[in-house]
C-alpha atoms as a PDB file:
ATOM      1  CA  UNK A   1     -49.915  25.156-140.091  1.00  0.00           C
ATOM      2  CA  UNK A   2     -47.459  27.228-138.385  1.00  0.00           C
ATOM      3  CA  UNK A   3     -50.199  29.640-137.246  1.00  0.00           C
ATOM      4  CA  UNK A   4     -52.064  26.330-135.956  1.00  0.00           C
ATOM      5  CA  UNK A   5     -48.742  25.856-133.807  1.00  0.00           C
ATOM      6  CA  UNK A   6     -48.078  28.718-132.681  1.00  0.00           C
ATOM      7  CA  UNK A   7     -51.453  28.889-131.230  1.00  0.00           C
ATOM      8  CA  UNK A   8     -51.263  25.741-129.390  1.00  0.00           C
ATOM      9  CA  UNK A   9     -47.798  26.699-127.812  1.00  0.00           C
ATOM     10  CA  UNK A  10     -49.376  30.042-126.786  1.00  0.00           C
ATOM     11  CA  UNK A  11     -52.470  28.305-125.009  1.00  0.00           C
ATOM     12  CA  UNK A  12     -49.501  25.848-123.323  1.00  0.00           C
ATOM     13  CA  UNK A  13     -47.332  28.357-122.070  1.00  0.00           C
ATOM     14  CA  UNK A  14     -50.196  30.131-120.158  1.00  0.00           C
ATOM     15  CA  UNK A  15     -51.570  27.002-118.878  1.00  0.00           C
ATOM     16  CA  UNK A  16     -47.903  26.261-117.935  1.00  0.00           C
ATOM     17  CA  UNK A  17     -47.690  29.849-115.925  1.00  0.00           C
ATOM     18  CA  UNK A  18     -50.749  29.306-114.479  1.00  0.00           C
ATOM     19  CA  UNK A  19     -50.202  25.862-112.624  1.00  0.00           C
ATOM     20  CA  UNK A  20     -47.087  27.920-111.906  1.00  0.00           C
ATOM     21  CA  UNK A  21     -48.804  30.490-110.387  1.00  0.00           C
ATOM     22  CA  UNK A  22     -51.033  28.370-108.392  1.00  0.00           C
ATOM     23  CA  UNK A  23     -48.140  26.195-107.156  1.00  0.00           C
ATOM     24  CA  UNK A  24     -46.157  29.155-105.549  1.00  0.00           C
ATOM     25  CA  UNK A  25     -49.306  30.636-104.237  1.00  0.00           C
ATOM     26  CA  UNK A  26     -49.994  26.718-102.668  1.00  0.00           C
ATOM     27  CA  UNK A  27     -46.504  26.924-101.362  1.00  0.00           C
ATOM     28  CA  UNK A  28     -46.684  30.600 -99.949  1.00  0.00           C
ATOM     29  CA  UNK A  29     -50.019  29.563 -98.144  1.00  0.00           C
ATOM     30  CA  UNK A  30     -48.133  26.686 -96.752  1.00  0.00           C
ATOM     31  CA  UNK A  31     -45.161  28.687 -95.368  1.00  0.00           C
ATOM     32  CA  UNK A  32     -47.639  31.065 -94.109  1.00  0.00           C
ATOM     33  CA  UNK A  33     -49.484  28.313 -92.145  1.00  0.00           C
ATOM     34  CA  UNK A  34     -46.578  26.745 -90.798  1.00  0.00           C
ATOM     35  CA  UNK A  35     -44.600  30.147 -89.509  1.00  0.00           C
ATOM     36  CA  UNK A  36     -47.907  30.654 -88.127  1.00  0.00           C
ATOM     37  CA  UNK A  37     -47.907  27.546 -86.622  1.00  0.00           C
ATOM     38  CA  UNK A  38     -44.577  28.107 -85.260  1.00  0.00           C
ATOM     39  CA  UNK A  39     -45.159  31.341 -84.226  1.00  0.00           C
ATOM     40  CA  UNK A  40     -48.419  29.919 -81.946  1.00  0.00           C
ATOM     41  CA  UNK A  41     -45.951  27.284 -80.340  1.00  0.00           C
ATOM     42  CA  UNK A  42     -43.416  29.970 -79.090  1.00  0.00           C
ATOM     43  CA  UNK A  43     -46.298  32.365 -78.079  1.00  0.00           C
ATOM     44  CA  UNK A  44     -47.345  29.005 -75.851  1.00  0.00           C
ATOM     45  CA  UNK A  45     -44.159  28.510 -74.835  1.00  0.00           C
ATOM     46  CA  UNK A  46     -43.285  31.924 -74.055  1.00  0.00           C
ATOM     47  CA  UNK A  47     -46.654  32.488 -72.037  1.00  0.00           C
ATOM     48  CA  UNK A  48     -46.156  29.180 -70.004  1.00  0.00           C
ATOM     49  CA  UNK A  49     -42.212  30.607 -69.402  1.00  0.00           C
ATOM     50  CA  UNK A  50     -44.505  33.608 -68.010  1.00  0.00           C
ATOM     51  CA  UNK A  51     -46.902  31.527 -65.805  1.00  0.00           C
ATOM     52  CA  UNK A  52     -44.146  29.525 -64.326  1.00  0.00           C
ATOM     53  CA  UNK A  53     -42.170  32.048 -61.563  1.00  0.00           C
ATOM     54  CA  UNK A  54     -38.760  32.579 -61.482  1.00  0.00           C
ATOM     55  CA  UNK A  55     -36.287  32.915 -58.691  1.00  0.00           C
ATOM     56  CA  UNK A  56     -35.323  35.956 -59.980  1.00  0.00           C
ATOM     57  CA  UNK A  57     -38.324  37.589 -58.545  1.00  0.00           C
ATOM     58  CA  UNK A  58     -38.765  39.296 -55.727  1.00  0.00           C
ATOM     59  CA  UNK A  59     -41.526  37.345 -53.941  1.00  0.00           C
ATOM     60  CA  UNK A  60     -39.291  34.104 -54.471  1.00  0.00           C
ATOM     61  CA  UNK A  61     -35.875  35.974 -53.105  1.00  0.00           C
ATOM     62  CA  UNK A  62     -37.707  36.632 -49.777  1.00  0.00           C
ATOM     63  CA  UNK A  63     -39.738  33.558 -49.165  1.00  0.00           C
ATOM     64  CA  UNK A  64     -38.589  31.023 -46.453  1.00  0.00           C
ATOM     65  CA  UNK A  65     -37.118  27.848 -46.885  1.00  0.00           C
ATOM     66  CA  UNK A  66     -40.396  26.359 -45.136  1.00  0.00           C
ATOM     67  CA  UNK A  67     -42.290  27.780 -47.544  1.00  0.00           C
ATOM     68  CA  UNK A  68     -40.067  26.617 -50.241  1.00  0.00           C
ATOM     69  CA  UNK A  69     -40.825  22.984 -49.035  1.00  0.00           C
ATOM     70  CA  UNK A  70     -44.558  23.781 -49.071  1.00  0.00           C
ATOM     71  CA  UNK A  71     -44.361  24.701 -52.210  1.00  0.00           C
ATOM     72  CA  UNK A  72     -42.281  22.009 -53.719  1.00  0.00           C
ATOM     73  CA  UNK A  73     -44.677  19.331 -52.489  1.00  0.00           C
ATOM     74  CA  UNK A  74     -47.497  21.501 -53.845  1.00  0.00           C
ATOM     75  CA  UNK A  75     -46.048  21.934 -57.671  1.00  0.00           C
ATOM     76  CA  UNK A  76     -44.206  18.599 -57.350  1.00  0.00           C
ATOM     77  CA  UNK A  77     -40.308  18.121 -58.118  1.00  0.00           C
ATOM     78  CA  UNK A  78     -40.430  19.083 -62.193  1.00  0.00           C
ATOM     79  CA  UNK A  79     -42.458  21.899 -61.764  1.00  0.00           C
ATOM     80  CA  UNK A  80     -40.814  23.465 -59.248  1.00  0.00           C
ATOM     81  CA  UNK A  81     -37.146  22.774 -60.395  1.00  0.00           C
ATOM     82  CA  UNK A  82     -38.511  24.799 -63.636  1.00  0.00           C
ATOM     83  CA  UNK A  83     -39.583  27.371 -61.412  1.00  0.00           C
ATOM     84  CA  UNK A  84     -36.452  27.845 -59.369  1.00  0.00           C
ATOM     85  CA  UNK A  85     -33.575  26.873 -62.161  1.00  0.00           C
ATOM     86  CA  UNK A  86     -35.590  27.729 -65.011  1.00  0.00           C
ATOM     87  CA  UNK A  87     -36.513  25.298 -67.717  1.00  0.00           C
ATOM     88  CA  UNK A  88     -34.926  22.148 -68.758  1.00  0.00           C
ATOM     89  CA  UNK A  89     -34.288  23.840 -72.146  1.00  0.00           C
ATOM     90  CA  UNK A  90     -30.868  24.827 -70.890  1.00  0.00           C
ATOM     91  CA  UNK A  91     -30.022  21.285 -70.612  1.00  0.00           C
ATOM     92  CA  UNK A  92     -27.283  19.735 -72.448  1.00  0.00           C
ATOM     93  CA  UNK A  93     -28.597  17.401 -75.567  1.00  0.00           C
ATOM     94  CA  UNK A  94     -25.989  14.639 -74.365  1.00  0.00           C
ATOM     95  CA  UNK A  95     -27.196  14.765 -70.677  1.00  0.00           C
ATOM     96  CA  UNK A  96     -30.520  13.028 -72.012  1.00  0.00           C
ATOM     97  CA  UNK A  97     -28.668  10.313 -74.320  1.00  0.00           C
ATOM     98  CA  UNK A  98     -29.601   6.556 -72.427  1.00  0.00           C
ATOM     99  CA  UNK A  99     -26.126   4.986 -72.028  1.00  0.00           C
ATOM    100  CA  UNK A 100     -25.275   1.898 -73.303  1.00  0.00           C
ATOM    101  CA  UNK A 101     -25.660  -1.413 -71.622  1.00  0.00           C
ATOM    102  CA  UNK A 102     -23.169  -3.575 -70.705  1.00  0.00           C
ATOM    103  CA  UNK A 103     -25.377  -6.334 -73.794  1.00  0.00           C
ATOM    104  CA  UNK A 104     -25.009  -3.394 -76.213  1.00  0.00           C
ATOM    105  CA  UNK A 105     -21.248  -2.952 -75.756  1.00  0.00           C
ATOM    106  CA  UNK A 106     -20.742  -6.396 -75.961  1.00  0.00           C
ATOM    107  CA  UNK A 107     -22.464  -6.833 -79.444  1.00  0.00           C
ATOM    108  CA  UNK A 108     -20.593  -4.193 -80.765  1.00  0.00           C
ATOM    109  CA  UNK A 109     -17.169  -5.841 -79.649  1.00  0.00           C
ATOM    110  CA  UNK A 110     -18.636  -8.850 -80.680  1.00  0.00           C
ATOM    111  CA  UNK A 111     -19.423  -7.266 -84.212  1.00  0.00           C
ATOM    112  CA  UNK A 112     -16.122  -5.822 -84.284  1.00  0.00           C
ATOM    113  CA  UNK A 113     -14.134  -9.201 -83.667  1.00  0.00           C
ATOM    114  CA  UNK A 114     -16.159 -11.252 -86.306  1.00  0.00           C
ATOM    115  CA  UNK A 115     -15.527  -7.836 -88.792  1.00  0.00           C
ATOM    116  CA  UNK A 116     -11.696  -8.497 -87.885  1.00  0.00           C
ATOM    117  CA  UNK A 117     -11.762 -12.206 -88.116  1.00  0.00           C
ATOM    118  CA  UNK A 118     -13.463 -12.212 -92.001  1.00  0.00           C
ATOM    119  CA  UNK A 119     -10.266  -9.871 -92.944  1.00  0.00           C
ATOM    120  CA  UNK A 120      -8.070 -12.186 -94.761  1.00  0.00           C
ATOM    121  CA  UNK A 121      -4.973 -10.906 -92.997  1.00  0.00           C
ATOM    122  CA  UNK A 122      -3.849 -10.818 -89.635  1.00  0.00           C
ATOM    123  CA  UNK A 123      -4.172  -7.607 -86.905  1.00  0.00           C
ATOM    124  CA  UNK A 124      -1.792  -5.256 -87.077  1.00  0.00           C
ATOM    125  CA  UNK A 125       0.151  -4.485 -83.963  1.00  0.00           C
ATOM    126  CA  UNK A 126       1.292  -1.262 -83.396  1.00  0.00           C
ATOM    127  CA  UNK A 127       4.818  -0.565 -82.721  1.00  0.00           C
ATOM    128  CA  UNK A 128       4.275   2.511 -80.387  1.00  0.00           C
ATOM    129  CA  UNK A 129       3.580   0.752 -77.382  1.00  0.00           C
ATOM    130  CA  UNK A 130       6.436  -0.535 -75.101  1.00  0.00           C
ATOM    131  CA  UNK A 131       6.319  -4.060 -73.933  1.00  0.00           C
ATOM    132  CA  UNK A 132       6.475  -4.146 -70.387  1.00  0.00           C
ATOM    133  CA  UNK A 133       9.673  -5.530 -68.833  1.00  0.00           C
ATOM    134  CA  UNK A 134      10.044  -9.032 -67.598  1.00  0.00           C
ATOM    135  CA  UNK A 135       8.017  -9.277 -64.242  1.00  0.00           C
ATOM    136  CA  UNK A 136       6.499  -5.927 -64.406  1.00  0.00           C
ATOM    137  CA  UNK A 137       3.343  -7.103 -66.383  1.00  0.00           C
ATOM    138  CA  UNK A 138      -0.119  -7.017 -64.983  1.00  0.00           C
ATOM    139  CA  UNK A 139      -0.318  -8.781 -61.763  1.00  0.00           C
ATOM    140  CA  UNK A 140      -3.136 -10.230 -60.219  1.00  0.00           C
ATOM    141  CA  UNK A 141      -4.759  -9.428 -56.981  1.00  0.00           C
ATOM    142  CA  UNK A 142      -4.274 -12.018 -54.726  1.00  0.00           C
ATOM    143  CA  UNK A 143      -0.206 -11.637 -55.572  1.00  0.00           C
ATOM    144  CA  UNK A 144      -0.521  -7.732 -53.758  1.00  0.00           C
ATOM    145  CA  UNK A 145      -1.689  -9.529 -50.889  1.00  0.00           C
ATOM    146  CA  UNK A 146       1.094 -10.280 -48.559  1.00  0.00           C
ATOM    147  CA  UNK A 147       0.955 -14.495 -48.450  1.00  0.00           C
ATOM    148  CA  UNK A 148       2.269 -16.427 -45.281  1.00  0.00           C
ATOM    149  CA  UNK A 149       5.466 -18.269 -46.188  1.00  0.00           C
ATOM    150  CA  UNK A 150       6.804 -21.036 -44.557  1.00  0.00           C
ATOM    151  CA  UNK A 151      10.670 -20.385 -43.918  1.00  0.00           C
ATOM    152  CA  UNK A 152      11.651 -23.914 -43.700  1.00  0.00           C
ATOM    153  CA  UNK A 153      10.596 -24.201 -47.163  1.00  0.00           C
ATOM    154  CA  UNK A 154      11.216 -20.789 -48.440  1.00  0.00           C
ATOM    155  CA  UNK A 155      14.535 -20.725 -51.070  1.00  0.00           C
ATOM    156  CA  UNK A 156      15.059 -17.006 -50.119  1.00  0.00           C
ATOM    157  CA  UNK A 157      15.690 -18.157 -45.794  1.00  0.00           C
ATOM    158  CA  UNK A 158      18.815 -20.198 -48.006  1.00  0.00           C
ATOM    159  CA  UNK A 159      18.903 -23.995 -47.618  1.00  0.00           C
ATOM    160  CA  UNK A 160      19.435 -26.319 -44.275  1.00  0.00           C
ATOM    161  CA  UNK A 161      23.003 -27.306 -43.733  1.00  0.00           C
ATOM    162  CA  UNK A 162      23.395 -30.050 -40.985  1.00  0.00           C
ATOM    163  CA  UNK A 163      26.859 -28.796 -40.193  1.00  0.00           C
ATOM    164  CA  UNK A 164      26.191 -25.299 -39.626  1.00  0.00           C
ATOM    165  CA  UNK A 165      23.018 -26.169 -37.536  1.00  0.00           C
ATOM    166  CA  UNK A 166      25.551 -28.240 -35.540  1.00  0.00           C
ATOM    167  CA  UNK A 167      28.031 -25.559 -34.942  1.00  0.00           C
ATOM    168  CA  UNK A 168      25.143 -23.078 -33.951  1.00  0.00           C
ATOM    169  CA  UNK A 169      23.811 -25.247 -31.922  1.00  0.00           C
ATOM    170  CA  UNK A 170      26.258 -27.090 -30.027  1.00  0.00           C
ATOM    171  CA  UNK A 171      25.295 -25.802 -26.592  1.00  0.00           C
ATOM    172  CA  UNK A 172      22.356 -28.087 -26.762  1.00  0.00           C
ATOM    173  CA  UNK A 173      24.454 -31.075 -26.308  1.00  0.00           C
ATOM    174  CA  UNK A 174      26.208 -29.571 -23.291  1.00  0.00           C
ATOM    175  CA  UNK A 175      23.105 -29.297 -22.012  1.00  0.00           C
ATOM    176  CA  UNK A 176      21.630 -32.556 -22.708  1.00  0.00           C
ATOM    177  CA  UNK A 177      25.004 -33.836 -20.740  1.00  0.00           C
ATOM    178  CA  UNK A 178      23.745 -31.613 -17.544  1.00  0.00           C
ATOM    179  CA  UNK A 179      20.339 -32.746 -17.687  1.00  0.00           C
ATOM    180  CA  UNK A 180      21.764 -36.379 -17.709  1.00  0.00           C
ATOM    181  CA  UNK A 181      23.409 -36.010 -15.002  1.00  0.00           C
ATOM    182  CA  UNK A 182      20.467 -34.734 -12.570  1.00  0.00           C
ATOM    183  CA  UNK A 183      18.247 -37.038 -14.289  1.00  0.00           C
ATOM    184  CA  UNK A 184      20.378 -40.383 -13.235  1.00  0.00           C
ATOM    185  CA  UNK A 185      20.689 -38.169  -9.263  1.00  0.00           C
ATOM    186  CA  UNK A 186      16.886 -38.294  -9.326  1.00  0.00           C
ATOM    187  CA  UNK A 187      17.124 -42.068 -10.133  1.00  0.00           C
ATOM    188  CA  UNK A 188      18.658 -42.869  -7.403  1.00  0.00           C
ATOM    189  CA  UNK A 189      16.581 -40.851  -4.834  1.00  0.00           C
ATOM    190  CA  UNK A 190      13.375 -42.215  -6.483  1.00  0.00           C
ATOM    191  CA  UNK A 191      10.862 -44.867  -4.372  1.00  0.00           C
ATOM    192  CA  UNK A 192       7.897 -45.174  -7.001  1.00  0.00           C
ATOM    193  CA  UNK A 193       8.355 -47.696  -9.765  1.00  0.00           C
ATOM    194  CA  UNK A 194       6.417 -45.622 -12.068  1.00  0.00           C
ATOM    195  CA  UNK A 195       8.280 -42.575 -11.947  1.00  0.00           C
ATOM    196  CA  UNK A 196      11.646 -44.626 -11.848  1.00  0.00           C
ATOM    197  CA  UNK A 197      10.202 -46.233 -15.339  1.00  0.00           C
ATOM    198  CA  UNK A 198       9.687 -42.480 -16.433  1.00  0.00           C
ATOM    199  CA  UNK A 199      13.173 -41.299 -15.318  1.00  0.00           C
ATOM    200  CA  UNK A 200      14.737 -44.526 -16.878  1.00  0.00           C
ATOM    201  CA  UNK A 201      12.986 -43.665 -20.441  1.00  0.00           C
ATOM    202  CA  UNK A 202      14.130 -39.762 -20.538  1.00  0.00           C
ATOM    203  CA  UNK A 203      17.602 -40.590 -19.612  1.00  0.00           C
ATOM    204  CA  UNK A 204      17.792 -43.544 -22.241  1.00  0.00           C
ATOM    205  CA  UNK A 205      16.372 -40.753 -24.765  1.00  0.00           C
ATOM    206  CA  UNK A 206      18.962 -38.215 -24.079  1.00  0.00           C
ATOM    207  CA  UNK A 207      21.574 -40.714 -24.236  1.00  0.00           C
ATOM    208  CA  UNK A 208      20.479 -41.807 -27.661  1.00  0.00           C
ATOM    209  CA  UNK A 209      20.727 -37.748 -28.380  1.00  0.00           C
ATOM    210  CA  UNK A 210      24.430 -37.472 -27.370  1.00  0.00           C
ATOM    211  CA  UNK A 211      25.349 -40.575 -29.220  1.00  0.00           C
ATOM    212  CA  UNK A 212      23.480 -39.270 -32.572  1.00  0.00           C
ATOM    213  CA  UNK A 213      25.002 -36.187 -31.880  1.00  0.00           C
ATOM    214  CA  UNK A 214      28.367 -37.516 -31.703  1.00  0.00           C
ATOM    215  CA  UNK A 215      28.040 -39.529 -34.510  1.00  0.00           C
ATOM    216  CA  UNK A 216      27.060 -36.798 -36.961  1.00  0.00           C
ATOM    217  CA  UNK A 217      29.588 -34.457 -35.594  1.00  0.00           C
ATOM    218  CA  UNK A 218      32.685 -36.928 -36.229  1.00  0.00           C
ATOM    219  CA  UNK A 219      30.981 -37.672 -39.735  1.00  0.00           C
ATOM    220  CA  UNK A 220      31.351 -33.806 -40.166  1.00  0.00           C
ATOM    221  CA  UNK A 221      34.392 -33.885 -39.594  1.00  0.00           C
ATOM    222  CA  UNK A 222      35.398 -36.598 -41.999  1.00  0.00           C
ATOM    223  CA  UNK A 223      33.770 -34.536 -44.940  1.00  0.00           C
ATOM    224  CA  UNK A 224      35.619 -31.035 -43.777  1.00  0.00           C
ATOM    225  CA  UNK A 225      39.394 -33.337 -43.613  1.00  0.00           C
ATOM    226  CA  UNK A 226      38.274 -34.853 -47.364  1.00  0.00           C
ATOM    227  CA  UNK A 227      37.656 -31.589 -48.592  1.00  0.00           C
ATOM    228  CA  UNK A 228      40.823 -30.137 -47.382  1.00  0.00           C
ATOM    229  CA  UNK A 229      42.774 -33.163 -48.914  1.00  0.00           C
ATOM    230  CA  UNK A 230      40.901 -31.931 -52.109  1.00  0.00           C
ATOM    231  CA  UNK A 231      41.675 -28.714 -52.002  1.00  0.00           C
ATOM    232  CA  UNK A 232      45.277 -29.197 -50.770  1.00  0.00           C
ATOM    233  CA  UNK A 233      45.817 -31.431 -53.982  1.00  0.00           C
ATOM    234  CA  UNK A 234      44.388 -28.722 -56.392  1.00  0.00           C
ATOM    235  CA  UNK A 235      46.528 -26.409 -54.784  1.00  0.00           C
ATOM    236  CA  UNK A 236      50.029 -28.381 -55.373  1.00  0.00           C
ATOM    237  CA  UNK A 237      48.445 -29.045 -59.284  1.00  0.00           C
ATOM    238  CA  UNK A 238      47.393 -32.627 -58.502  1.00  0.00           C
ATOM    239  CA  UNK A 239      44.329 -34.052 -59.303  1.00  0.00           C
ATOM    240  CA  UNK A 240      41.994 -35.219 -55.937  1.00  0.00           C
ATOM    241  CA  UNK A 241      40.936 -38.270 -54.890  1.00  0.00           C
ATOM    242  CA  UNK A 242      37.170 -38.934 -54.212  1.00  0.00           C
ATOM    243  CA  UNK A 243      36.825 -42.369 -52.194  1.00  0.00           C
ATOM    244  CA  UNK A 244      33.789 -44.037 -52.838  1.00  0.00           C
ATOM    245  CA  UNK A 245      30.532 -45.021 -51.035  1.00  0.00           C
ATOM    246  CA  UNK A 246      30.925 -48.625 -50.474  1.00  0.00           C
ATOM    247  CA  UNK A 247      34.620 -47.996 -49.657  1.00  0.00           C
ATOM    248  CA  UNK A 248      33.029 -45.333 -46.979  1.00  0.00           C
ATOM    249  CA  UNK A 249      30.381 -47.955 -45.647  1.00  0.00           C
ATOM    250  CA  UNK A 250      32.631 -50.584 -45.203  1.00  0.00           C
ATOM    251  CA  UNK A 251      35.739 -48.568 -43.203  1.00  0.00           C
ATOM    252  CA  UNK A 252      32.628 -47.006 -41.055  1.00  0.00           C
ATOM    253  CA  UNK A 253      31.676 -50.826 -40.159  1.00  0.00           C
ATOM    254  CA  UNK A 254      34.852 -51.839 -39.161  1.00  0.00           C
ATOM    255  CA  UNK A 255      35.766 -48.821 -37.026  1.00  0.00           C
ATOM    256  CA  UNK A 256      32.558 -49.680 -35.371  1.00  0.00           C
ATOM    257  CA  UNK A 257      33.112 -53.196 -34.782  1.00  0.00           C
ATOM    258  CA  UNK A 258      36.768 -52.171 -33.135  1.00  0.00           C
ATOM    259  CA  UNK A 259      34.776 -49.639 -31.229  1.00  0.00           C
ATOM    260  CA  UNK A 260      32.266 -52.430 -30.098  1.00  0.00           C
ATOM    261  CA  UNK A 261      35.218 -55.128 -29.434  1.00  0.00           C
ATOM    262  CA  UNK A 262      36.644 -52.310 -27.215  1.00  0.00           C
ATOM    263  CA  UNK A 263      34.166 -51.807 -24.611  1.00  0.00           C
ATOM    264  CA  UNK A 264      33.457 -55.231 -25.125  1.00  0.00           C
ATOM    265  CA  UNK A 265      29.646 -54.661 -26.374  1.00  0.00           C
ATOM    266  CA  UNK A 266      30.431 -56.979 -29.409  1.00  0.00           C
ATOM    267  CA  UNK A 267      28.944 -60.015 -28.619  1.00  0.00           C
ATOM    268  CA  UNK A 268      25.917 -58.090 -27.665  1.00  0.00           C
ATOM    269  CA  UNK A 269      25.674 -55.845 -30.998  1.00  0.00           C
ATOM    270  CA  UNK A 270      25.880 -59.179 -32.894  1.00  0.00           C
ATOM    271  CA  UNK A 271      23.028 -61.270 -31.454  1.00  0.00           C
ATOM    272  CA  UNK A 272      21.060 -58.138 -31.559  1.00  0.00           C
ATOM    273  CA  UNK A 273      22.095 -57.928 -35.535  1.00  0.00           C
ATOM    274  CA  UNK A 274      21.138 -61.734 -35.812  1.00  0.00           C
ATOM    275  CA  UNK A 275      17.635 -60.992 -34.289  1.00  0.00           C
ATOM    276  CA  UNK A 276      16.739 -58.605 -36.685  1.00  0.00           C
ATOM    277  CA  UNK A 277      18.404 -60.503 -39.514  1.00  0.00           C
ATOM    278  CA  UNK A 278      15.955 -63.409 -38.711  1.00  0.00           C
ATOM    279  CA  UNK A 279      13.294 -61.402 -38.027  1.00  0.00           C
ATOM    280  CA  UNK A 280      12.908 -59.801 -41.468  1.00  0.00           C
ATOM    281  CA  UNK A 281      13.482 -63.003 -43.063  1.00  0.00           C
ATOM    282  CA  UNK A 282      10.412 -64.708 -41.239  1.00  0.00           C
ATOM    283  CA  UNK A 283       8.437 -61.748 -42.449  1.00  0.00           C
ATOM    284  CA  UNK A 284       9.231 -62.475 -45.782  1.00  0.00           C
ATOM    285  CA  UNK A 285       8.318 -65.814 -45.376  1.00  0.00           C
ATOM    286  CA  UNK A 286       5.189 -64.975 -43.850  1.00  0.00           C
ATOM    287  CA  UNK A 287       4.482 -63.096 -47.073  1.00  0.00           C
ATOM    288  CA  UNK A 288       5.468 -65.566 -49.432  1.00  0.00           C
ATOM    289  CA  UNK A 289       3.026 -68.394 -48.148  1.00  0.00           C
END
């Protein structure tokens, strides 16, 4: 029996060695072929290198750039670039990488996002990066433009104070007083109804200017005397007396009655009171019905 076994592993160890020996020898013969192969391609290659001229040569160095041209149109623009800058072997792998499109990068943020969002906790900041100070954020384009402002509304021009216009301005009613004057000489020396009508309407209007003008200027100076009483109190540690609007109203109407009874408009001021009086109540009534 163990002569019986020792035969059998004999006879399976040389079959063994020579499937082996046929395998290498299938492998060898394969290697051969493809270095072969291999070897072909870069003889082709090297012999087309050979066909296609190089500027290093000396029938290239001299040639015209006419002829150049000719010949450019004659190989075409591939054939002669790898004539004159050699083959595009030299070129950088990258160089022929498409880029991506615009789609591409946006399904790859969009990939990233929805990755971030199934995290179960929440981005992480980091701390490295200074938050820009108040007002010197991003800014958008139209605020580099330089925008028309309107100074009568603009808070950096300050704000409107009637008084101080008044005070700037006061040589306007000095004026107004001159033009009276000539206006009410031309009234006299006028013939034509028409333009006595005209002259009679700009005097009336400048009248009504030097009368408004008065009026605001002695209400001006009510307010600055007030104040000064205020502040002439808090001085001396007393506390200052505010009077109030109604009280105001109702000392203005009075002074203006006495003013009235004085030139001896009052009679006049009153009936034209009562006319409007009536007036708005038969509006109302009007209304009503």
């Amino acid at each position: 029996m163990n002569s019986q076994a020792n035969d059998s592993d004999s006879e399976y160890s040389v079959e063994n060695k020579g499937l082996e020996s046929s395998a290498e020898e299938d492998k060898g013969s394969d290697s051969n072929d493809s270095d072969e192969e291999d070897a072909d391609d870069d003889d082709e290659d090297e012999d087309e290198d050979e066909d296609v001229p190089k500027l290093a040569d000396d029938e290239y160095k001299t040639m015209p750039f006419e002829d150049l041209l000719k010949l450019q149109k004659k190989l075409g623009a591939r054939m002669y670039n790898e004539a004159i800058f050699g083959t595009s072997k030299d070129k950088k792998p990258n160089a022929l990488k498409p880029k991506p499109s615009k789609k591409a990068k946006q399904k790859s943020a969009s990939e990233n996002e929805s990755s971030s969002d199934s995290d179960s906790g929440p981005e992480e900041m980091t701390s490295k990066r200074k938050v820009p100070a108040l007002g010197m954020g991003k800014k958008d384009k139209k605020a580099s433009l330089a925008q028309p402002r309107d100074p009568r509304f603009d808070p950096r021009q300050g704000y409107f104070s009637g008084r101080q216009f008044r005070n700037n301005y006061s040589f306007l009613n000095d004026l107004r007083q001159k033009e009276l004057k000539k206006l009410n000489n031309k009234l006299e020396a006028a013939t034509d109804p028409e333009e006595a009508s005209k002259i009679k309407f700009l005097i009336q209007r400048t009248e009504n200017q030097i009368r408004e003008y008065a009026k605001h200027k002695a209400l001006d100076a009510d307010r600055m005397r007030e104040k000064q009483q205020a502040r002439a109190a808090i001085q001396e540690g007393k506390r200052p007396f505010f009077e109030r609007k109604s009280t105001k109203q109702a000392r203005a109407l009075v002074e203006q009655y006495d003013k009235l009874k004085d030139h001896g408009a009052l009679d006049k001021h009153i009936d034209k009171r009562r006319k409007k009086i009536s007036a708005k109540d038969r509006k109302k009534l009007d209304f009503a019905t």
